[in-house]
C-alpha atoms as a PDB file:
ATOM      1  CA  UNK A   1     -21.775 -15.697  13.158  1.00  0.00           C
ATOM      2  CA  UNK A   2     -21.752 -15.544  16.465  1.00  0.00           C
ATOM      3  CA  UNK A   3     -25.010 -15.723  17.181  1.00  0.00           C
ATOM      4  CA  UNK A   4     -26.944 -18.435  14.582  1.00  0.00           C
ATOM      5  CA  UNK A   5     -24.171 -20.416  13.158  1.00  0.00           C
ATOM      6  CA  UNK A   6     -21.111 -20.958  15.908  1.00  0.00           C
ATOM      7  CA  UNK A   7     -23.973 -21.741  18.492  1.00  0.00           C
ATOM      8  CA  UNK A   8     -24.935 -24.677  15.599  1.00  0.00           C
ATOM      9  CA  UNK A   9     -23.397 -27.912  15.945  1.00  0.00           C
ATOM     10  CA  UNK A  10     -21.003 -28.562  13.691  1.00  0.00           C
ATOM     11  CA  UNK A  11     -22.996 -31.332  11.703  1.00  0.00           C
ATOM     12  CA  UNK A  12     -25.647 -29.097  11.661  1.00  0.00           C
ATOM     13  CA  UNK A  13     -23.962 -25.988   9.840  1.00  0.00           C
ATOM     14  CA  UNK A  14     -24.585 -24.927   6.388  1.00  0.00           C
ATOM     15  CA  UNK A  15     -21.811 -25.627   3.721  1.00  0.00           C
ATOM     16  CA  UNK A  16     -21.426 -22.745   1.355  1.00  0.00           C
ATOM     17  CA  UNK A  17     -19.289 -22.960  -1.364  1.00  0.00           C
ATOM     18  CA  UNK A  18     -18.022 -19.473  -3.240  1.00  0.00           C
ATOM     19  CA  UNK A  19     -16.269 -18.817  -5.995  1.00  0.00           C
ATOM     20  CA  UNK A  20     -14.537 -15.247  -6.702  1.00  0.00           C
ATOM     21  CA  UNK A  21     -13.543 -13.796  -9.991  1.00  0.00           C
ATOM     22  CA  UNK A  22     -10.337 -11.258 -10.454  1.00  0.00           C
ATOM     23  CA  UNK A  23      -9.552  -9.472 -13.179  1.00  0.00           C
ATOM     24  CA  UNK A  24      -6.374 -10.516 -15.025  1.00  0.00           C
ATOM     25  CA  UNK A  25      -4.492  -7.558 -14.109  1.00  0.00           C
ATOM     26  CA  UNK A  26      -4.907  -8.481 -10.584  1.00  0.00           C
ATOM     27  CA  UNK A  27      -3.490 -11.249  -8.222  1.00  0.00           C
ATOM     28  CA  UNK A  28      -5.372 -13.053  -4.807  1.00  0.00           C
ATOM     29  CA  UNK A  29      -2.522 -12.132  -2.068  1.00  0.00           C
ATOM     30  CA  UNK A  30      -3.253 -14.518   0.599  1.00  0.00           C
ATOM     31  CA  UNK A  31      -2.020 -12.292   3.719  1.00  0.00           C
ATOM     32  CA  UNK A  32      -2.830 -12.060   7.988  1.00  0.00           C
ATOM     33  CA  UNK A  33      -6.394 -10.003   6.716  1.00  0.00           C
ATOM     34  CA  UNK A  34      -7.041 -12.932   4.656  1.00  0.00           C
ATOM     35  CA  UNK A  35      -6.027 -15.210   7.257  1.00  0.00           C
ATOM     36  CA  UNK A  36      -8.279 -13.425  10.119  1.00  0.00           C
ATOM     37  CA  UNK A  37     -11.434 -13.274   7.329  1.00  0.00           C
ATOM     38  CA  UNK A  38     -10.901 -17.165   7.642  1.00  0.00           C
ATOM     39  CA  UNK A  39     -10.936 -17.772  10.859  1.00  0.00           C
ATOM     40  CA  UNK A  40     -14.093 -15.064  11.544  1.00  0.00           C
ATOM     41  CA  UNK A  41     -16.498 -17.065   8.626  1.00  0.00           C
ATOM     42  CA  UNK A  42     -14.882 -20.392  10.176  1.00  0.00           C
ATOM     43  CA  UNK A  43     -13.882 -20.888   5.872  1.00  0.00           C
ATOM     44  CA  UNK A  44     -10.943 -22.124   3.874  1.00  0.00           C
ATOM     45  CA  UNK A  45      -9.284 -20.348   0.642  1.00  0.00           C
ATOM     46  CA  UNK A  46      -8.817 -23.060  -1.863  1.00  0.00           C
ATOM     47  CA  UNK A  47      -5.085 -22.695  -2.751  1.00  0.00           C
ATOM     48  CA  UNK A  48      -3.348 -22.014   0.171  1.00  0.00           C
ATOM     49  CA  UNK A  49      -1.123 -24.623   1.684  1.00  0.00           C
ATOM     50  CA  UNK A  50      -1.246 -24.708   5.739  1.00  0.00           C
ATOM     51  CA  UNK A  51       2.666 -23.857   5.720  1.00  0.00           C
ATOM     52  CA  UNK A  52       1.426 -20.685   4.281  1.00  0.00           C
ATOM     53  CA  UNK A  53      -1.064 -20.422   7.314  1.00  0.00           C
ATOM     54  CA  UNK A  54       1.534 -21.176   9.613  1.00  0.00           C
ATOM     55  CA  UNK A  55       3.904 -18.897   8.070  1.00  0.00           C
ATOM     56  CA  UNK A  56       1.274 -15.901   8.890  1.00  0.00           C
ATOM     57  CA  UNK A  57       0.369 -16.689  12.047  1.00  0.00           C
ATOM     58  CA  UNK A  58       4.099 -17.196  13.172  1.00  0.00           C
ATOM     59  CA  UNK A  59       4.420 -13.029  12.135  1.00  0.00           C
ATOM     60  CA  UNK A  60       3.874 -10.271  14.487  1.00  0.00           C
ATOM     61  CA  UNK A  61       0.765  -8.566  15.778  1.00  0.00           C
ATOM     62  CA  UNK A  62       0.539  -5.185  13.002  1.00  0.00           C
ATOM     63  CA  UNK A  63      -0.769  -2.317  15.295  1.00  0.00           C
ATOM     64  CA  UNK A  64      -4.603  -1.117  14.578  1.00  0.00           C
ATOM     65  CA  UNK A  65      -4.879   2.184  13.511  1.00  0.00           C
ATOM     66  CA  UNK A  66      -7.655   4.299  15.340  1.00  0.00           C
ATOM     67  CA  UNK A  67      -8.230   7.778  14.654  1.00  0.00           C
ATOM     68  CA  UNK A  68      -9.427  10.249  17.484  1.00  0.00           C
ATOM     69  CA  UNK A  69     -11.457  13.096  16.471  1.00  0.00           C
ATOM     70  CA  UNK A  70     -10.863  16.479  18.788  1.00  0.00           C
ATOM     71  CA  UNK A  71     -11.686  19.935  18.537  1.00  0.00           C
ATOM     72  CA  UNK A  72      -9.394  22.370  17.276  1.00  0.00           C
ATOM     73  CA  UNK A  73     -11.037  25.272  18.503  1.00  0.00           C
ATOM     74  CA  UNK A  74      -8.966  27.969  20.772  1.00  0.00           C
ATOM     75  CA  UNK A  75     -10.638  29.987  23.440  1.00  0.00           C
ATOM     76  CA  UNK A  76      -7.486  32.758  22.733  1.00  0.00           C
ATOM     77  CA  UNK A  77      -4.384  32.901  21.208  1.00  0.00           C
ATOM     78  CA  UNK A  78      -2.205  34.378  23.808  1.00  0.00           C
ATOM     79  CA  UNK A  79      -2.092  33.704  27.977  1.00  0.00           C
ATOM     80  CA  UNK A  80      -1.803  36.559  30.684  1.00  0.00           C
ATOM     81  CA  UNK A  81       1.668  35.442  30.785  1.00  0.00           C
ATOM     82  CA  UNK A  82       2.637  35.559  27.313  1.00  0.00           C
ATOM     83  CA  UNK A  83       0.720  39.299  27.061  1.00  0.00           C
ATOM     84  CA  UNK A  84       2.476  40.586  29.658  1.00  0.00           C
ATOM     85  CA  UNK A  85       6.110  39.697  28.863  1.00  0.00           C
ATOM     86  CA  UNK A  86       5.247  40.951  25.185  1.00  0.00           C
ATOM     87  CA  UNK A  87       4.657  44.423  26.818  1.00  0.00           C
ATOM     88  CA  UNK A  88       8.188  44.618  27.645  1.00  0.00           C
ATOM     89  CA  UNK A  89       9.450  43.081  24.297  1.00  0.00           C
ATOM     90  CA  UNK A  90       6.769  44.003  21.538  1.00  0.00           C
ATOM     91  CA  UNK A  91       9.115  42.723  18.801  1.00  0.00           C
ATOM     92  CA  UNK A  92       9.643  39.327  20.777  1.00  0.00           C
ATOM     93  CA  UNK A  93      13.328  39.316  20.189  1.00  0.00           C
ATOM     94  CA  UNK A  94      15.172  39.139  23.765  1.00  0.00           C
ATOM     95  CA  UNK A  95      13.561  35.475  23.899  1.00  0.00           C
ATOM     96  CA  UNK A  96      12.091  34.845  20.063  1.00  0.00           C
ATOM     97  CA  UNK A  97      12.733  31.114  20.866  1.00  0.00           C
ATOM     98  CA  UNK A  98      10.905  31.192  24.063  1.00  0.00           C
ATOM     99  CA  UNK A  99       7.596  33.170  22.718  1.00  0.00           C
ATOM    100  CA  UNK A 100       8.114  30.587  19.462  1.00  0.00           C
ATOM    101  CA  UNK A 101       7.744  27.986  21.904  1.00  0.00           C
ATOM    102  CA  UNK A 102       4.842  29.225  24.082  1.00  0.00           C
ATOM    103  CA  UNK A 103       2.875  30.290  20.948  1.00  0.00           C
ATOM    104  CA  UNK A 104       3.491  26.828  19.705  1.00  0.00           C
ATOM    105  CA  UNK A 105       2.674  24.795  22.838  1.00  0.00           C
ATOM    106  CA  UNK A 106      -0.316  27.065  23.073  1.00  0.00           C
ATOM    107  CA  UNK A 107      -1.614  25.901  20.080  1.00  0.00           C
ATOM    108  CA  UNK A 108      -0.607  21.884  20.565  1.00  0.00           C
ATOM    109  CA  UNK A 109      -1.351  21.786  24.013  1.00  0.00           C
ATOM    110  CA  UNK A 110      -3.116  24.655  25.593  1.00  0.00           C
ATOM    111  CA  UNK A 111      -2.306  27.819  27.324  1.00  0.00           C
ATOM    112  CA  UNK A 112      -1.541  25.291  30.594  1.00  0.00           C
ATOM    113  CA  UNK A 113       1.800  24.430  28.468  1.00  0.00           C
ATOM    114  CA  UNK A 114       2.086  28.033  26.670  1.00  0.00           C
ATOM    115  CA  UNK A 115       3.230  29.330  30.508  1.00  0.00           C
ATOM    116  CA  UNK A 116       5.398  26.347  31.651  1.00  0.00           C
ATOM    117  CA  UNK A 117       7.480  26.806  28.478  1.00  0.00           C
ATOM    118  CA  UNK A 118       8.370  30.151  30.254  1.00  0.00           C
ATOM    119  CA  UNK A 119       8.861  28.317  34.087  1.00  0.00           C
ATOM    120  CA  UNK A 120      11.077  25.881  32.320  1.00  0.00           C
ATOM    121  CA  UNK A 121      12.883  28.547  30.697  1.00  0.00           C
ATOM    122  CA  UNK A 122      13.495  30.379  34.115  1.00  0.00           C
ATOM    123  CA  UNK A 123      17.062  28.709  34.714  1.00  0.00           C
ATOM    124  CA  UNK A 124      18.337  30.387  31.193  1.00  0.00           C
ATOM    125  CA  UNK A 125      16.525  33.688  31.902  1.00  0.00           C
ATOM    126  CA  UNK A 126      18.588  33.798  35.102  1.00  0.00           C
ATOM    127  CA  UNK A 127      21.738  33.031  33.336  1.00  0.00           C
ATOM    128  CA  UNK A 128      21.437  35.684  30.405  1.00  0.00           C
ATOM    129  CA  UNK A 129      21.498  38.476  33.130  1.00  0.00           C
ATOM    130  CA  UNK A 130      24.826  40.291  34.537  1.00  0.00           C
ATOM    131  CA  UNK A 131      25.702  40.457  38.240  1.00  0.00           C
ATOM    132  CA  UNK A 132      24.612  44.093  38.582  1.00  0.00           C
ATOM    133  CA  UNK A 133      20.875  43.788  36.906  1.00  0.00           C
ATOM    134  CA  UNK A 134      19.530  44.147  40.076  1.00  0.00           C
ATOM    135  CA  UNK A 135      20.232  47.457  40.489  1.00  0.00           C
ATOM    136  CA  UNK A 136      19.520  48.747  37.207  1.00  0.00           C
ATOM    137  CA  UNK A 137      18.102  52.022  37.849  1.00  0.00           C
ATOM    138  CA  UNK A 138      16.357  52.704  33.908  1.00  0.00           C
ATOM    139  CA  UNK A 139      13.457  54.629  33.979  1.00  0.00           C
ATOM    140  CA  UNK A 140      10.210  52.725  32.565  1.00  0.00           C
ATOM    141  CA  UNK A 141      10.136  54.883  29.341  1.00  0.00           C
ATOM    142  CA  UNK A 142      13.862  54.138  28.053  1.00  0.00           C
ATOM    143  CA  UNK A 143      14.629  50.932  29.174  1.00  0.00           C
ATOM    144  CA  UNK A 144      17.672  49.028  28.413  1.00  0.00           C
ATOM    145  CA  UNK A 145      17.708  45.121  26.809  1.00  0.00           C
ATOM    146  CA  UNK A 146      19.406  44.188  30.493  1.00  0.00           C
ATOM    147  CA  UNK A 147      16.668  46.097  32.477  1.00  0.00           C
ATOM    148  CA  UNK A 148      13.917  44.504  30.154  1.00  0.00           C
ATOM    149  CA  UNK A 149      14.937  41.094  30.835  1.00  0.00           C
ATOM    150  CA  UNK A 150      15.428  41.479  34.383  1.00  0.00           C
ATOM    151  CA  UNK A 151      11.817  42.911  34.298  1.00  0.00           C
ATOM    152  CA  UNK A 152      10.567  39.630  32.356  1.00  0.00           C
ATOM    153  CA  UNK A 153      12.773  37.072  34.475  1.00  0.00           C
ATOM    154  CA  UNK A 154      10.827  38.410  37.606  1.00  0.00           C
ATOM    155  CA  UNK A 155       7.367  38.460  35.710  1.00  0.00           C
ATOM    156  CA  UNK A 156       7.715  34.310  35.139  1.00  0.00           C
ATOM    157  CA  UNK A 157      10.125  33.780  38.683  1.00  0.00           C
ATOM    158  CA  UNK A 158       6.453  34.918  40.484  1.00  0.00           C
ATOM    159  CA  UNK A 159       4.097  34.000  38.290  1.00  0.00           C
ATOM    160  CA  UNK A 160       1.321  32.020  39.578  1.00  0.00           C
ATOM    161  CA  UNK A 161       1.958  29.138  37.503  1.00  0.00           C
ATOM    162  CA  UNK A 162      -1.023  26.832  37.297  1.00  0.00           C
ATOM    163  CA  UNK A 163      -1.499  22.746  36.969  1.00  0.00           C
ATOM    164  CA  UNK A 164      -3.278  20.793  34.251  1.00  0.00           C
ATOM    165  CA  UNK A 165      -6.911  21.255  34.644  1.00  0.00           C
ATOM    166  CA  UNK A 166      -8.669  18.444  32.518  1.00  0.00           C
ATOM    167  CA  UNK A 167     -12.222  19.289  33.140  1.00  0.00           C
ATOM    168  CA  UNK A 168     -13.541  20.412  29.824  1.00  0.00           C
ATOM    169  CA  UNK A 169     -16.761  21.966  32.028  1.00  0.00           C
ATOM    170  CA  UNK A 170     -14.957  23.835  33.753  1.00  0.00           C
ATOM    171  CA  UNK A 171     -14.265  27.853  33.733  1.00  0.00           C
ATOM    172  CA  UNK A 172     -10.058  27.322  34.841  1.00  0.00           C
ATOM    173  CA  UNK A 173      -9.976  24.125  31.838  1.00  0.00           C
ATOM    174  CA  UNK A 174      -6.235  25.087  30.708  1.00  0.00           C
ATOM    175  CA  UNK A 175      -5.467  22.375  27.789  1.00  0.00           C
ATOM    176  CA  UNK A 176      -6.040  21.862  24.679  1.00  0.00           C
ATOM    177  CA  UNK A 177      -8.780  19.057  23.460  1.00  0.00           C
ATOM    178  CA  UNK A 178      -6.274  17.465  21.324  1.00  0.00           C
ATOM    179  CA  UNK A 179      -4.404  16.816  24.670  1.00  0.00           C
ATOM    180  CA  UNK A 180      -7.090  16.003  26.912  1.00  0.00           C
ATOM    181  CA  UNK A 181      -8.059  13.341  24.200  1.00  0.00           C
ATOM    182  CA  UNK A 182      -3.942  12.489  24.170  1.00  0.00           C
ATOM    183  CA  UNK A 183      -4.574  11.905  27.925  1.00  0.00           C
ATOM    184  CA  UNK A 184      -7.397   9.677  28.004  1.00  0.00           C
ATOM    185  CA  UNK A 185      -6.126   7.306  25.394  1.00  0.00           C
ATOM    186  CA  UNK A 186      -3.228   6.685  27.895  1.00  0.00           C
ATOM    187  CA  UNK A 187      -5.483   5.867  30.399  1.00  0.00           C
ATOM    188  CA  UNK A 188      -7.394   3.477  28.548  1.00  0.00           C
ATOM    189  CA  UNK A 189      -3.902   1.593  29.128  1.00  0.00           C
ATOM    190  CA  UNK A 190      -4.179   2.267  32.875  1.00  0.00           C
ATOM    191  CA  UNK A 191      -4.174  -1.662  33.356  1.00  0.00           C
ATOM    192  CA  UNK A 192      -1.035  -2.009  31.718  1.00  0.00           C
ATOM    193  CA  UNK A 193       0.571  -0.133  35.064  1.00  0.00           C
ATOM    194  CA  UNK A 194       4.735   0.905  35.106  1.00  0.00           C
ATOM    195  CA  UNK A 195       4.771  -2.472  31.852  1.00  0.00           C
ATOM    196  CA  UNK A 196       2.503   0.019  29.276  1.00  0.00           C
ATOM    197  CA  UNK A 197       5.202   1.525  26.411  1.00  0.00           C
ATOM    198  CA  UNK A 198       4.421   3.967  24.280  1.00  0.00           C
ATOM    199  CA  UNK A 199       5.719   6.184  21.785  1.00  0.00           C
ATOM    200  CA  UNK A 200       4.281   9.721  21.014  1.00  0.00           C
ATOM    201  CA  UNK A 201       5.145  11.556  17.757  1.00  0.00           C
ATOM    202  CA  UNK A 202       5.013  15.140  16.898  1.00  0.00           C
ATOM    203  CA  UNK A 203       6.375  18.278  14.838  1.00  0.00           C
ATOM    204  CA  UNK A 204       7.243  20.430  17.443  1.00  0.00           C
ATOM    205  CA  UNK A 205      10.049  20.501  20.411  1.00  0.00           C
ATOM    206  CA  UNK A 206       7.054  21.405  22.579  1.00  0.00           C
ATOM    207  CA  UNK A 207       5.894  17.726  22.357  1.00  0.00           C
ATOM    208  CA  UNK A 208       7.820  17.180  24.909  1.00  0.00           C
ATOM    209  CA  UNK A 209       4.892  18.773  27.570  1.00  0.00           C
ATOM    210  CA  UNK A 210       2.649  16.500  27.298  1.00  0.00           C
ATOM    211  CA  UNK A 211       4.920  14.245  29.095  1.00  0.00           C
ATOM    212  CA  UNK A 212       5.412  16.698  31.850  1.00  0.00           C
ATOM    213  CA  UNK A 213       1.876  17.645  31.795  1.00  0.00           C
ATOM    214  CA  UNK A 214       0.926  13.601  31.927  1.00  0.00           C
ATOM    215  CA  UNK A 215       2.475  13.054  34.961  1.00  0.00           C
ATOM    216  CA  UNK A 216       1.093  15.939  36.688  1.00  0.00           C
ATOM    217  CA  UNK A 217      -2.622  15.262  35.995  1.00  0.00           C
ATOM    218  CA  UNK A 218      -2.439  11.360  35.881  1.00  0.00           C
ATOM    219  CA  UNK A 219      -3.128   9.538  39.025  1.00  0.00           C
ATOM    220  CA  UNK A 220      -0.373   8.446  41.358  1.00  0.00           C
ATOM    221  CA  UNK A 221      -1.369   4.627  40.189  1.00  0.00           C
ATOM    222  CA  UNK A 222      -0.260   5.734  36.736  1.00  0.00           C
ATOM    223  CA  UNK A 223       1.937   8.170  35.382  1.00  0.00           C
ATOM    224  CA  UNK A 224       3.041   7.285  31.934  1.00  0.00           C
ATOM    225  CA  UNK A 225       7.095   8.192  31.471  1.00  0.00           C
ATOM    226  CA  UNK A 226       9.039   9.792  28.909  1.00  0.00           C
ATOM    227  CA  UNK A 227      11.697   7.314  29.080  1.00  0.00           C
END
């Protein structure tokens, strides 16, 4: 179109005339697609009155629907973090939410998330211990629930906590592909600057990292917000 017949004068242009037949169990709905096929083969439908065409075109924009392919693949399932914290608790129930979480953000995010579930939980691990846990004197072998989380509070308060790392070719790459691909979608909108809105949906309460983890590995010129 584009190419051969807009470039065409328009007394020069072929007139085509078309006729379409519908079965009688099924009715023409002129709507925006039908609208838009107009205006892209420069046609009219026979039928339609231009309040009709007005009526469309008056409506609002419907979003396009893309769909991004990632991989799903995991290097591992757990972190060094996560391992070492389940030495203490094998039956992860001190903090079942909190290893819920990490294994969860793990999976949805990467292993980058999986630890800062734990950094973010650092203000309740702090709070679930009495005033004399620091000089809990248990011996290694018969450890009490206080001395155990005392032992994993100090684990995750010096833990070496590292950023996002978004280079897929590289050996410290810490996120998950379906995140890195959540990331550069957003900055496909990098034009937009601090005016871009956007809405993220997901299953989990850990959804709620990529935000964090956005605004960490974005550049200063553009760090999308959670509000």
């Amino acid at each position: 179109m584009s190419d051969f017949y807009r470039s065409t004068a328009s007394s020069m242009r072929p007139r085509v005339f078309s006729l379409a037949f519908l079965s009688v169990d099924r009715r023409l709905y002129f709507d925006s697609e039908m609208l838009k096929l107009e205006q892209t083969l420069d046609a009219k439908v026979f039928g339609v009155t231009d309040e009709k065409r007005a009526e469309i075109l008056a409506l609002p924009d419907r979003p396009d629907e893309v769909v991004i392919l990632y991989d799903n693949l995991q290097r591992s399932t757990e972190t060094r973090l996560l391992k070492q914290l389940r030495l203490l608790d094998p039956s992860e129930t001190l903090y079942h939410r909190h290893f819920l979480a990490a294994r969860l953000a793990h999976d949805e995010i990467g292993p980058c998330a999986s630890d800062l579930v734990w950094r973010h939980a650092l203000k309740e691990m702090d709070g679930n211990l009495h005033w004399f846990a620091d000089s809990d004197d248990d011996d290694d072998e018969n450890l009490s629930d206080e001395s155990i989380k005392l032992k994993m509070r100090n684990i995750v308060r010096n833990w070496p906590f590292m950023m996002p790392n978004l280079d897929a070719s590289s050996k410290g790459f810490n996120v998950s592909h379906k995140f890195l691909r959540l990331v550069q979608v957003l900055m496909t909108f990098k034009s937009y600057g601090d005016s871009f809105r956007g809405i993220i949906f997901g299953e989990i309460t850990a959804i709620e990292f990529p935000f964090a983890l956005t605004r960490c590995s974005a550049p200063e010129s553009y760090r999308p917000r959670s509000g």
